[in-house]
PDB file of N, CA and C in Angstrom:
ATOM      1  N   UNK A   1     -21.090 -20.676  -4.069  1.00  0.00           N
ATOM      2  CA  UNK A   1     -20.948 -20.008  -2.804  1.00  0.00           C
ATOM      3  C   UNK A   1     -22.222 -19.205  -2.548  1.00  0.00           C
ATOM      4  N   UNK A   2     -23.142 -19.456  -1.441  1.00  0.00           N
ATOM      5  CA  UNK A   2     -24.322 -18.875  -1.143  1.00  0.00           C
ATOM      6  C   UNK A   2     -23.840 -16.929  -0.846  1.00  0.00           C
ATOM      7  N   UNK A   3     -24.330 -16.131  -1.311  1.00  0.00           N
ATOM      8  CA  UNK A   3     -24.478 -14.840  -1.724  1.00  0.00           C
ATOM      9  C   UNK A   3     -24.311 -14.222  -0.225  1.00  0.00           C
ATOM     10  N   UNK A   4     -24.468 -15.131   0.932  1.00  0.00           N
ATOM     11  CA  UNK A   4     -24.356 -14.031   2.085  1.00  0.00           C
ATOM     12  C   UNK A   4     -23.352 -14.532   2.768  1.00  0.00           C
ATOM     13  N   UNK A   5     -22.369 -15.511   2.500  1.00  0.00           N
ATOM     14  CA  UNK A   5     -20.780 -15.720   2.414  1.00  0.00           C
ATOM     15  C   UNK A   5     -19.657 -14.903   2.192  1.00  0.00           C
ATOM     16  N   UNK A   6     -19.095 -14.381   3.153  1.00  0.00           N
ATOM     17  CA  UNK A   6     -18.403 -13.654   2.695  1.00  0.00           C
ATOM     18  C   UNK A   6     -17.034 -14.309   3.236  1.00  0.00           C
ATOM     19  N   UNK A   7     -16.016 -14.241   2.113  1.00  0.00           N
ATOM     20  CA  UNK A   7     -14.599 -15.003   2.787  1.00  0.00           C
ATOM     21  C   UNK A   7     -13.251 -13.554   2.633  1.00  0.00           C
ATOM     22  N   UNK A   8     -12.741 -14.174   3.405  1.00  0.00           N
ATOM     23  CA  UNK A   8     -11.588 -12.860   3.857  1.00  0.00           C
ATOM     24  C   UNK A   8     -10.267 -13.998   3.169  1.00  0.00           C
ATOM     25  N   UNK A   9      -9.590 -12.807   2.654  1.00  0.00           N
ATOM     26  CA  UNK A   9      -8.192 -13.675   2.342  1.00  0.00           C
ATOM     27  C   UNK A   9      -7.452 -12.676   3.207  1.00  0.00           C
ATOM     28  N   UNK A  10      -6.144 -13.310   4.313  1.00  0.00           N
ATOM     29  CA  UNK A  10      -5.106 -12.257   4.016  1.00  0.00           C
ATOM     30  C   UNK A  10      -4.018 -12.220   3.499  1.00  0.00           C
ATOM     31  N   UNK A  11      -3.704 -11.420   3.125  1.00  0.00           N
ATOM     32  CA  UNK A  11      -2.098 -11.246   2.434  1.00  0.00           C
ATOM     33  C   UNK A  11      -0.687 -10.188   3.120  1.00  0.00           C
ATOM     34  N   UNK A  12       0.376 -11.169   2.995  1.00  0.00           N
ATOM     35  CA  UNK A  12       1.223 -10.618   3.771  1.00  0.00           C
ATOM     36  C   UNK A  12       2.320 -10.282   2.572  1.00  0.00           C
ATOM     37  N   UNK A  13       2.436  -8.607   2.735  1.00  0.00           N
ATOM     38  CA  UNK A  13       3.803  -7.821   1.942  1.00  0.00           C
ATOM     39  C   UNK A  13       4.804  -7.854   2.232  1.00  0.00           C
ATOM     40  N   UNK A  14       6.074  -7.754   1.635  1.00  0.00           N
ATOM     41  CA  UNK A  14       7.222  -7.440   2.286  1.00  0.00           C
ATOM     42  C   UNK A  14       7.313  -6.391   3.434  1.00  0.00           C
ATOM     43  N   UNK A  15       8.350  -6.823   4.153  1.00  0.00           N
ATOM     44  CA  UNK A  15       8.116  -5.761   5.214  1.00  0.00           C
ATOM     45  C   UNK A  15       8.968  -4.052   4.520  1.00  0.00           C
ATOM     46  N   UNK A  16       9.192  -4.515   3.634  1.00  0.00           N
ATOM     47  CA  UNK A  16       9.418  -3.073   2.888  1.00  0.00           C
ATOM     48  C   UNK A  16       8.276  -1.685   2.489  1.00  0.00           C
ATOM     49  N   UNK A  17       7.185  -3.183   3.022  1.00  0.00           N
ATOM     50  CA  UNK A  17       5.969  -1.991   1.820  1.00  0.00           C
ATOM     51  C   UNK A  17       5.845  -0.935   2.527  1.00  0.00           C
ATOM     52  N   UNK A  18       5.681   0.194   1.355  1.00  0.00           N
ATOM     53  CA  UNK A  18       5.438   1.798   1.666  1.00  0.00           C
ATOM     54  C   UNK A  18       4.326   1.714   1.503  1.00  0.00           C
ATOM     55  N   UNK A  19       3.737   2.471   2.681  1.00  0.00           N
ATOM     56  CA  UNK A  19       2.467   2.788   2.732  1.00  0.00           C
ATOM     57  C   UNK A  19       1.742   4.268   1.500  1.00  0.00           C
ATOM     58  N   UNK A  20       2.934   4.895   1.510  1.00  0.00           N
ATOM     59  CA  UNK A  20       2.589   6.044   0.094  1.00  0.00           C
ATOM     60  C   UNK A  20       2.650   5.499  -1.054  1.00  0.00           C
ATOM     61  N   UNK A  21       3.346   4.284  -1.416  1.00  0.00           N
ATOM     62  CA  UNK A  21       3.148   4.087  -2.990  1.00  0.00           C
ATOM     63  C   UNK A  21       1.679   2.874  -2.923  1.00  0.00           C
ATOM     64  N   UNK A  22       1.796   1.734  -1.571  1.00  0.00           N
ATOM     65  CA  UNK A  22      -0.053   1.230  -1.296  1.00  0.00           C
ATOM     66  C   UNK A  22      -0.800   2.605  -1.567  1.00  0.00           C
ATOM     67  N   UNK A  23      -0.998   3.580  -1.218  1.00  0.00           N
ATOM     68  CA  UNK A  23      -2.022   4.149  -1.085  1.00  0.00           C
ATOM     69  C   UNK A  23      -2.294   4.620  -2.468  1.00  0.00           C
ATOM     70  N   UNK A  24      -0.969   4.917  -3.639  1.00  0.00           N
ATOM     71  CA  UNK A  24      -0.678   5.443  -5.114  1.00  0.00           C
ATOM     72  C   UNK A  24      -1.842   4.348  -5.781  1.00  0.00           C
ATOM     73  N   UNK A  25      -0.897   3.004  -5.634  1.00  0.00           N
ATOM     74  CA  UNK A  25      -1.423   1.924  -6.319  1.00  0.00           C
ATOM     75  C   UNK A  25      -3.291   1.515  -6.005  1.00  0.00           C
ATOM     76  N   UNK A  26      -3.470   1.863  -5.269  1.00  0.00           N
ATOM     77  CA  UNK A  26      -4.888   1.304  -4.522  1.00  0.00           C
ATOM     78  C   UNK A  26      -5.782   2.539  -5.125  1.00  0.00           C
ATOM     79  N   UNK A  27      -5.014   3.838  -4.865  1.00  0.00           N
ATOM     80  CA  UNK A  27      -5.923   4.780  -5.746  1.00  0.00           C
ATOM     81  C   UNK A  27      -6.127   4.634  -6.742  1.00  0.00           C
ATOM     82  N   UNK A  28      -5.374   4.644  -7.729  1.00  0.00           N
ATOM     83  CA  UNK A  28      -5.214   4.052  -9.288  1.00  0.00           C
ATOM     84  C   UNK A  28      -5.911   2.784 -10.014  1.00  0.00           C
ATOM     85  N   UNK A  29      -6.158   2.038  -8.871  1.00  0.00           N
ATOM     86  CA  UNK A  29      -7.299   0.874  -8.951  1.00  0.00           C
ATOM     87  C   UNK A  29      -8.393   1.284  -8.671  1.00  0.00           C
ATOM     88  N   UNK A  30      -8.811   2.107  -8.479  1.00  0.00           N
ATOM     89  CA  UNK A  30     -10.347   3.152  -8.078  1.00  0.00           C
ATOM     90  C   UNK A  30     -10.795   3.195  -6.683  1.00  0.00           C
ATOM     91  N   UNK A  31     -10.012   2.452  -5.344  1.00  0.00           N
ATOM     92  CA  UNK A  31     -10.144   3.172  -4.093  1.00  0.00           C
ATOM     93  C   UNK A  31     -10.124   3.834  -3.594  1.00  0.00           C
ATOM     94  N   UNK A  32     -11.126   4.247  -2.637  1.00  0.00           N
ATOM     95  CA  UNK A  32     -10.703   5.418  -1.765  1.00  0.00           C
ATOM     96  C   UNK A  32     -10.496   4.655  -0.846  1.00  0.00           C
ATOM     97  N   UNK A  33      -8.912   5.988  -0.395  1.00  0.00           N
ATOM     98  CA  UNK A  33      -8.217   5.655   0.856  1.00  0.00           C
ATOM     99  C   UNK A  33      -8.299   6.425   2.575  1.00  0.00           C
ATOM    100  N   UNK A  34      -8.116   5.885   2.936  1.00  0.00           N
ATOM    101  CA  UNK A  34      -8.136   6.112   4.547  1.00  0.00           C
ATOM    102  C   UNK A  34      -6.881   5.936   4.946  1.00  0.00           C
ATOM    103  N   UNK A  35      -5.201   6.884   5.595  1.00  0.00           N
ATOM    104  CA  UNK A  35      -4.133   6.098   5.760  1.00  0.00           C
ATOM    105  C   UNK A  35      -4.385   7.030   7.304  1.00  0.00           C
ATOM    106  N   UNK A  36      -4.293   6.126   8.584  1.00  0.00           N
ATOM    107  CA  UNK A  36      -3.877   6.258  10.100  1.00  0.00           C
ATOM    108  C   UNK A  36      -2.385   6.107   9.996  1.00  0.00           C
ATOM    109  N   UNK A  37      -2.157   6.235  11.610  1.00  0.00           N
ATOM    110  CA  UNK A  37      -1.078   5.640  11.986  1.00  0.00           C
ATOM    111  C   UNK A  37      -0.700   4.190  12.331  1.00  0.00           C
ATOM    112  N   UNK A  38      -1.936   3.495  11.914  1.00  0.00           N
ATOM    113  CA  UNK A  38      -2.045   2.431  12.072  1.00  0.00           C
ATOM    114  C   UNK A  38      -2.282   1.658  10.900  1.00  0.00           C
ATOM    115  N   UNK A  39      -2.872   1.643  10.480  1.00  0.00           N
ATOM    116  CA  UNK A  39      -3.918   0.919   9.010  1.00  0.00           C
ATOM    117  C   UNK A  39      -4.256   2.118   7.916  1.00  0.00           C
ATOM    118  N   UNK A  40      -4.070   1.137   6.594  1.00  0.00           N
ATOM    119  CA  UNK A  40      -4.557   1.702   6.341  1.00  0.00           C
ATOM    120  C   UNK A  40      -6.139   0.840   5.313  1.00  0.00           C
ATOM    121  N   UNK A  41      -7.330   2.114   5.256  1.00  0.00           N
ATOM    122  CA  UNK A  41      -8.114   1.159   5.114  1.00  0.00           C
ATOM    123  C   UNK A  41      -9.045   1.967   3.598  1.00  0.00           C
ATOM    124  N   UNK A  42      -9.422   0.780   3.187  1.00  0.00           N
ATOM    125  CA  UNK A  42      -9.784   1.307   1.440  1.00  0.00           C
ATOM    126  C   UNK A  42     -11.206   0.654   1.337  1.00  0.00           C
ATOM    127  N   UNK A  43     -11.972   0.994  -0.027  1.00  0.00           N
ATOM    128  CA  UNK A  43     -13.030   0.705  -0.273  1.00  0.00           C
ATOM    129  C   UNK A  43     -12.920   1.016  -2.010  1.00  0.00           C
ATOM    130  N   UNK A  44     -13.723   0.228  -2.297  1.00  0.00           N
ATOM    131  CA  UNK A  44     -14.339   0.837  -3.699  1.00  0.00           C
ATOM    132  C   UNK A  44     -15.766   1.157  -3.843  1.00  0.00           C
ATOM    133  N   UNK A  45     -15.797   2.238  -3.741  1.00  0.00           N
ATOM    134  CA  UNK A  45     -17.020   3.100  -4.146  1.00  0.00           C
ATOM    135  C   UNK A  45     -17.507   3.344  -2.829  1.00  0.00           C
ATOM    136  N   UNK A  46     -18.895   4.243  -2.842  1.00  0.00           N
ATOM    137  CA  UNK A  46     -19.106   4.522  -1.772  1.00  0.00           C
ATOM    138  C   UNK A  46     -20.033   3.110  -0.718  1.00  0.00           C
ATOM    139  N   UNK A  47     -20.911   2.166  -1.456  1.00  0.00           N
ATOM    140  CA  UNK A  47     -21.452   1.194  -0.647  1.00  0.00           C
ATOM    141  C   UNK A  47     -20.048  -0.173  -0.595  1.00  0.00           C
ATOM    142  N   UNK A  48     -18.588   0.000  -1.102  1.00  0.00           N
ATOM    143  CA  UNK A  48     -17.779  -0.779  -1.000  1.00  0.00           C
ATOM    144  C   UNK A  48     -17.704  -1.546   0.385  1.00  0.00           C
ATOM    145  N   UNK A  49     -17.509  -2.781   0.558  1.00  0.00           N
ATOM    146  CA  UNK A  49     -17.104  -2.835   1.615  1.00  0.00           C
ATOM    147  C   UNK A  49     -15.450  -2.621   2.340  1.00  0.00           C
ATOM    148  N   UNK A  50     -15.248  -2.143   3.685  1.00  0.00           N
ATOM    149  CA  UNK A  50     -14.220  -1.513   3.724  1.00  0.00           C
ATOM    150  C   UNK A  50     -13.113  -3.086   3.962  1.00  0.00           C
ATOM    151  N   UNK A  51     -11.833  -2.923   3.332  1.00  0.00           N
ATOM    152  CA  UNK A  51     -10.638  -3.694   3.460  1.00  0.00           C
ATOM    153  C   UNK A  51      -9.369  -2.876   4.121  1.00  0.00           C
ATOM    154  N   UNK A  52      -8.779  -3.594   4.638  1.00  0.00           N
ATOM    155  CA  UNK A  52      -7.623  -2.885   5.638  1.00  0.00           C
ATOM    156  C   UNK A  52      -5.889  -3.759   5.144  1.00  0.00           C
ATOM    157  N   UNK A  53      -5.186  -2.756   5.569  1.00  0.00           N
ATOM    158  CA  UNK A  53      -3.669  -3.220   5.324  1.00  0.00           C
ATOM    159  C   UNK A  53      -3.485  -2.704   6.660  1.00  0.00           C
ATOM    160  N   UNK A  54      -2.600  -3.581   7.948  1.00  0.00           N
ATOM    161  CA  UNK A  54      -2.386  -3.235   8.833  1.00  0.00           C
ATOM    162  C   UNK A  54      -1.007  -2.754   8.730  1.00  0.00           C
ATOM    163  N   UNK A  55      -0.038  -1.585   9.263  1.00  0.00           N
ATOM    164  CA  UNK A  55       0.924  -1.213   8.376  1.00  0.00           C
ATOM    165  C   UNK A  55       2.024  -1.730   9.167  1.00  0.00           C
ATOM    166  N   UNK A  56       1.816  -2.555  10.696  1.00  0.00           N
ATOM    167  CA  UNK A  56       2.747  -2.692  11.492  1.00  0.00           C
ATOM    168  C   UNK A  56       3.141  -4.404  11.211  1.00  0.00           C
ATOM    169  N   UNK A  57       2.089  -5.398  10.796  1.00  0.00           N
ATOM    170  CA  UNK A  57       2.011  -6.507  10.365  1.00  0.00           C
ATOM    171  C   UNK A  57       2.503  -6.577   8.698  1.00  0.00           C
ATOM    172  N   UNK A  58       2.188  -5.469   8.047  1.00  0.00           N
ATOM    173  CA  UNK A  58       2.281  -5.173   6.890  1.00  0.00           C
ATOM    174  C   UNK A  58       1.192  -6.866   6.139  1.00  0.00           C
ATOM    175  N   UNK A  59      -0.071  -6.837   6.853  1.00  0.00           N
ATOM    176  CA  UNK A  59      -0.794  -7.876   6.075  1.00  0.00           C
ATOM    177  C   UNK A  59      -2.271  -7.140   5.958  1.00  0.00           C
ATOM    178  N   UNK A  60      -2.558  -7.564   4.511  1.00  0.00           N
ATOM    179  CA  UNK A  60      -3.786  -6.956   3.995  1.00  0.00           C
ATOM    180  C   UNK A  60      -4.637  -8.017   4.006  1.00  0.00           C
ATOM    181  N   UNK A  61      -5.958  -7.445   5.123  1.00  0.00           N
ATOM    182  CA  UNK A  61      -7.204  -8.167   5.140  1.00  0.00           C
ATOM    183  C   UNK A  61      -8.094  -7.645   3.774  1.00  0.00           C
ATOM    184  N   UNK A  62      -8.747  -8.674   3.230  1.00  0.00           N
ATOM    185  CA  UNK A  62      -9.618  -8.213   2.273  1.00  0.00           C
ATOM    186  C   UNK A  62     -10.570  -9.478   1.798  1.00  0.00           C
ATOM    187  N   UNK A  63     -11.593  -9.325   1.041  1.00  0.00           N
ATOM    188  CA  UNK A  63     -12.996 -10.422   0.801  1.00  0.00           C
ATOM    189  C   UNK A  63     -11.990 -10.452  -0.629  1.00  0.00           C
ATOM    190  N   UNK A  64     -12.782 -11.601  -1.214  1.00  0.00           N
ATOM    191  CA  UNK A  64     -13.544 -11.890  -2.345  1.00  0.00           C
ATOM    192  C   UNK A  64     -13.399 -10.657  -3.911  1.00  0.00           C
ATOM    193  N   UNK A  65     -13.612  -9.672  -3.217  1.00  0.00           N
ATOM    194  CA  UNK A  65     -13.906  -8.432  -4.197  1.00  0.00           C
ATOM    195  C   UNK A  65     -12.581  -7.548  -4.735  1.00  0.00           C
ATOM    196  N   UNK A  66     -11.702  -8.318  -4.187  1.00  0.00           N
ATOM    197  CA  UNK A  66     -10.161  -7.362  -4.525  1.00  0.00           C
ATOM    198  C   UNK A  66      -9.468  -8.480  -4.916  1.00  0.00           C
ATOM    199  N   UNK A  67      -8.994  -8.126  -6.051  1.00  0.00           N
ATOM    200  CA  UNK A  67      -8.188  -8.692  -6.484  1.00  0.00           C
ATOM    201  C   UNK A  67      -6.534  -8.440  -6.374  1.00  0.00           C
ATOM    202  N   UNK A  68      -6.360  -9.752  -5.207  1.00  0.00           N
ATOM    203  CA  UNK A  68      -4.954  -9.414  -4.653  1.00  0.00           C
ATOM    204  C   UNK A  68      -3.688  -9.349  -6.258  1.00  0.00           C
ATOM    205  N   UNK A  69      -4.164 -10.032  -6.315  1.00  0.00           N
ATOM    206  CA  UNK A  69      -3.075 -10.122  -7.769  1.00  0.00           C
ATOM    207  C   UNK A  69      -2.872  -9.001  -8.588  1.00  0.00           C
ATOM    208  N   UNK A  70      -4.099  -8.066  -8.883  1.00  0.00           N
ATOM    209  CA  UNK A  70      -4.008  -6.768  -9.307  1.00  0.00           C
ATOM    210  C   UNK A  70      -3.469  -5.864  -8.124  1.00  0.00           C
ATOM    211  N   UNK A  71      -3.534  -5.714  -7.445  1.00  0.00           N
ATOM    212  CA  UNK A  71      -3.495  -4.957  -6.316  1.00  0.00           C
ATOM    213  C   UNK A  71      -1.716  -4.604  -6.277  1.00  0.00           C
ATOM    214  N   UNK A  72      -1.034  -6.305  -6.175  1.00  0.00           N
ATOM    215  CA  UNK A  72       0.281  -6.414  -6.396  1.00  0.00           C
ATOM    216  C   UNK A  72       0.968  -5.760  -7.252  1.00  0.00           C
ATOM    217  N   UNK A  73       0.130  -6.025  -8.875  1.00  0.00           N
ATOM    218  CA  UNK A  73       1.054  -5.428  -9.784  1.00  0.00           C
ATOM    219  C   UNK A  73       0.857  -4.244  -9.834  1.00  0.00           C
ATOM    220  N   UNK A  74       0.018  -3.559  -9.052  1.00  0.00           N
ATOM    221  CA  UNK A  74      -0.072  -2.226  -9.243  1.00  0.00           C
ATOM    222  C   UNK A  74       1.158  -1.446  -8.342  1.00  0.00           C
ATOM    223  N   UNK A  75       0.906  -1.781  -7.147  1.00  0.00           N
ATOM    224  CA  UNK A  75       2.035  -1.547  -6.280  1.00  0.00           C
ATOM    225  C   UNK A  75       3.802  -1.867  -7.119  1.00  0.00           C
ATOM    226  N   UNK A  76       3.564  -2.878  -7.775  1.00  0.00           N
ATOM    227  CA  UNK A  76       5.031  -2.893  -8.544  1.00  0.00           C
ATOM    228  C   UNK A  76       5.145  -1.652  -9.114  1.00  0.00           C
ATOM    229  N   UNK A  77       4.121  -1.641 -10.554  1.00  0.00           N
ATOM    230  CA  UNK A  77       4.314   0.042 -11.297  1.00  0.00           C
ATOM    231  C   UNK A  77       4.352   1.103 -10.638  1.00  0.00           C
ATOM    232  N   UNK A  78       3.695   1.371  -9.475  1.00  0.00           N
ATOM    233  CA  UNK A  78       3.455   2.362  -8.716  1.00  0.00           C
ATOM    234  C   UNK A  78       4.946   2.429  -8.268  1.00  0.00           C
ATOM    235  N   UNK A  79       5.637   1.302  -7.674  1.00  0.00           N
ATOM    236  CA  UNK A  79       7.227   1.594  -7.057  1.00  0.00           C
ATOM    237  C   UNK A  79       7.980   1.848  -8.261  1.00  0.00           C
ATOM    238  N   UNK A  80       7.791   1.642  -9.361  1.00  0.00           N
ATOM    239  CA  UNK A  80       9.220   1.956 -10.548  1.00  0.00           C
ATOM    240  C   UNK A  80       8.510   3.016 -10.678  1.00  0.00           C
ATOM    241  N   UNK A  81       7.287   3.795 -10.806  1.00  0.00           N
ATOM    242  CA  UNK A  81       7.098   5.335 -11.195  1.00  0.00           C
ATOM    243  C   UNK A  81       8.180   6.352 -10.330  1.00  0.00           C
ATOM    244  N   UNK A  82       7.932   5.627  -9.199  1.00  0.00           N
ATOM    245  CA  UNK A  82       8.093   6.471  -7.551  1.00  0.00           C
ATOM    246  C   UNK A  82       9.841   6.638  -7.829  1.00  0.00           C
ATOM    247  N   UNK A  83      10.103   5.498  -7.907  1.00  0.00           N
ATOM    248  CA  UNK A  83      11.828   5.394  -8.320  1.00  0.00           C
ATOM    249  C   UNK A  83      12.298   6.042  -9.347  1.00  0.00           C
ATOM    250  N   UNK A  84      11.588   6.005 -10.550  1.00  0.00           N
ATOM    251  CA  UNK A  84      11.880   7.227 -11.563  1.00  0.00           C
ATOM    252  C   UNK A  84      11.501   8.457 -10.963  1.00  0.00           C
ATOM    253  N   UNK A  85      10.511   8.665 -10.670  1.00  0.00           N
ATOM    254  CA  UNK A  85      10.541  10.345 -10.616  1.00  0.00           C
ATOM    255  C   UNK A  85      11.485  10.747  -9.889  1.00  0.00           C
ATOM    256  N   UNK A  86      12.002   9.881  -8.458  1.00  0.00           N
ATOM    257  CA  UNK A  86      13.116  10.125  -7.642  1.00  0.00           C
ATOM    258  C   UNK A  86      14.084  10.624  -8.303  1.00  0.00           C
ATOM    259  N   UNK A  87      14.980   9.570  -9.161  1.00  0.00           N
ATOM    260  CA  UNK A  87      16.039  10.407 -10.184  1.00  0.00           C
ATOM    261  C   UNK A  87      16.153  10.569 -11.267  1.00  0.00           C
ATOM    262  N   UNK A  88      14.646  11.184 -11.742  1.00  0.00           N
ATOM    263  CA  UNK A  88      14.659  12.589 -13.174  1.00  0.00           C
ATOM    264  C   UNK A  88      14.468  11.636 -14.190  1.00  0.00           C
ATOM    265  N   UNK A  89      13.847  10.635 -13.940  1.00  0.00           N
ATOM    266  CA  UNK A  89      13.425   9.503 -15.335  1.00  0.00           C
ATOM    267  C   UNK A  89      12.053   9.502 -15.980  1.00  0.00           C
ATOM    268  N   UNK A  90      11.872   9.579 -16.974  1.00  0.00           N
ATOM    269  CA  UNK A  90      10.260   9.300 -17.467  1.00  0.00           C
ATOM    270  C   UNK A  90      10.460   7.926 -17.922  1.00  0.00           C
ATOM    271  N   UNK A  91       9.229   7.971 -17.834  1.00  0.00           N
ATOM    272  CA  UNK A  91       8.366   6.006 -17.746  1.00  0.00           C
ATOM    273  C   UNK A  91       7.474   6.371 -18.790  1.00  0.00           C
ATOM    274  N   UNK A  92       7.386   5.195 -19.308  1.00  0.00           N
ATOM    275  CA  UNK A  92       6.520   5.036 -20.854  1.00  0.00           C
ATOM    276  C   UNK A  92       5.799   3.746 -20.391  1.00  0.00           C
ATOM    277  N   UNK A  93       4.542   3.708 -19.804  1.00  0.00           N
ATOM    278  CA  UNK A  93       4.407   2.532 -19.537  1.00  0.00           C
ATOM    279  C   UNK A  93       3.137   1.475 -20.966  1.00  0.00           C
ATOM    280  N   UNK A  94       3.415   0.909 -21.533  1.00  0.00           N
ATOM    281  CA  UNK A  94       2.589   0.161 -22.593  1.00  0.00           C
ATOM    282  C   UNK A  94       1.786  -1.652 -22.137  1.00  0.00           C
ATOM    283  N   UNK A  95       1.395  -1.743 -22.923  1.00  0.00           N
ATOM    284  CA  UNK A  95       0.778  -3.109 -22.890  1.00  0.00           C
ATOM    285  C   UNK A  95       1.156  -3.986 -24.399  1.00  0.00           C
ATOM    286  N   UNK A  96       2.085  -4.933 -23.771  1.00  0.00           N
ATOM    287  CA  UNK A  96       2.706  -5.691 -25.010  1.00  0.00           C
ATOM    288  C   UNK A  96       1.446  -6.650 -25.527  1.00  0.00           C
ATOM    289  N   UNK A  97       2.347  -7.686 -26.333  1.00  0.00           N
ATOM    290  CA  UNK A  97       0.944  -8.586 -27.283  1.00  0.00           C
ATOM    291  C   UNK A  97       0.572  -9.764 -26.099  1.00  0.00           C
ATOM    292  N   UNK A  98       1.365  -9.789 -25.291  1.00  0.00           N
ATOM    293  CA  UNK A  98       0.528 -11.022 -23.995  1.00  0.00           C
ATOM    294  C   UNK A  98      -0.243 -10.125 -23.212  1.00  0.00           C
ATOM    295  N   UNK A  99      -0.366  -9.340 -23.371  1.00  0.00           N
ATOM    296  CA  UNK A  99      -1.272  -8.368 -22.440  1.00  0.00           C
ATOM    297  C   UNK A  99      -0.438  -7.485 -20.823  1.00  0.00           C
ATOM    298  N   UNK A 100       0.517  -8.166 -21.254  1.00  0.00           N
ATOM    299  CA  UNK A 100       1.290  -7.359 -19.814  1.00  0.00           C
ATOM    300  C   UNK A 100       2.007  -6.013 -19.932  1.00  0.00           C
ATOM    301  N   UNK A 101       1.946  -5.274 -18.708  1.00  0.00           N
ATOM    302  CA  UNK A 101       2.633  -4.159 -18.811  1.00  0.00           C
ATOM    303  C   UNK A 101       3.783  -3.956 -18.883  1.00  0.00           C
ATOM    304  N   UNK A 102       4.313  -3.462 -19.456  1.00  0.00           N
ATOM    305  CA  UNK A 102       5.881  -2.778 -19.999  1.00  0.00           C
ATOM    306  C   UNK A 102       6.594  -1.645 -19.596  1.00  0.00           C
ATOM    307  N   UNK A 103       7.534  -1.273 -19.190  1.00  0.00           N
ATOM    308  CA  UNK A 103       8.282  -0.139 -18.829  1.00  0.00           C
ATOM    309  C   UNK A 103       9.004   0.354 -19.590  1.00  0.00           C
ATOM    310  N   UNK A 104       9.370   1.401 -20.335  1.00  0.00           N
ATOM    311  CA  UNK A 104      10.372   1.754 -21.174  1.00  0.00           C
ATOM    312  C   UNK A 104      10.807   3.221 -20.367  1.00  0.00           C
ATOM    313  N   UNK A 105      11.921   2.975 -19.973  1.00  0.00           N
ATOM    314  CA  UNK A 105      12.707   4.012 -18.885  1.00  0.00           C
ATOM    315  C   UNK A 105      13.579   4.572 -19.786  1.00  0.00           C
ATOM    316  N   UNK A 106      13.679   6.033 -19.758  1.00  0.00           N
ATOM    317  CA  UNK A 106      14.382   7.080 -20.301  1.00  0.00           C
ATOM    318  C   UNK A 106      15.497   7.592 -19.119  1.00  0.00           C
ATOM    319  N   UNK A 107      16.614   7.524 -18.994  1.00  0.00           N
ATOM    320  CA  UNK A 107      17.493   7.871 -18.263  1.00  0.00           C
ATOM    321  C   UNK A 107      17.854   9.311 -18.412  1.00  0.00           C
ATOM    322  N   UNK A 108      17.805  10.199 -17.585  1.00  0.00           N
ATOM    323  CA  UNK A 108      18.508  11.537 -17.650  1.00  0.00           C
ATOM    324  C   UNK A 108      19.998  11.767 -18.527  1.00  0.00           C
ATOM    325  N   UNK A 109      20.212  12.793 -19.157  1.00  0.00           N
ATOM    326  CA  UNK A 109      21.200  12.510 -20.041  1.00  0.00           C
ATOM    327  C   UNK A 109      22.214  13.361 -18.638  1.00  0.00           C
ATOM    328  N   UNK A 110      23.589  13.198 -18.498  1.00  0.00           N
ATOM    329  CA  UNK A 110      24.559  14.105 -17.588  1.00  0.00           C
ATOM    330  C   UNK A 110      25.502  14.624 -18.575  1.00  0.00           C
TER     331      UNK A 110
END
């Protein structure tokens, strides 16, 4: 692919997605965020180029340089954190022997 090619993928979320746990997950991947009432729009680093999630389409424009697939699973962990802290749970999150992340949820005792 010649170097001044640039290709856009987009990707379309459930129409569930929260724009506060996108913005959790996208931080946590090293973006900075921008959230409107409209879009919201991210970068990595300061010469990043900028990528957008439109929040009414709920579809994320982005190049080459983001990795939608990370992006996803981050937003997963980011929603079971969000859901534990909701009702009084700690998260243990690890990396098993295939390399994937793990949850070990502690339930509030009543």
């Amino acid at each position: 692919m010649p170097c001044n090619e640039i290709r856009l993928v987009s990707v379309e979320f459930s129409a569930a997605t929260n724009a506060v746990i996108l913005t959790a997950a996208l931080e946590a991947l090293g973006y900075s965020v921008q959230l409107s009432d409209r879009a919201l729009v991210f970068r990595r680093g300061e010469w990043g180029r900028e990528q957008s999630f439109d929040l009414r389409t709920k579809k994320m424009t982005a190049d080459q340089s983001v990795d939608v697939a990370e992006v996803k699973r981050q937003y997963a962990e980011e929603t079971v954190n969000n859901q534990a802290q909701k009702f009084g749970w700690q998260v243990n999150w690890q990396t098993n022997a295939a390399g994937n992340r793990e949850a070990a949820v502690q339930r509030r005792a009543y």
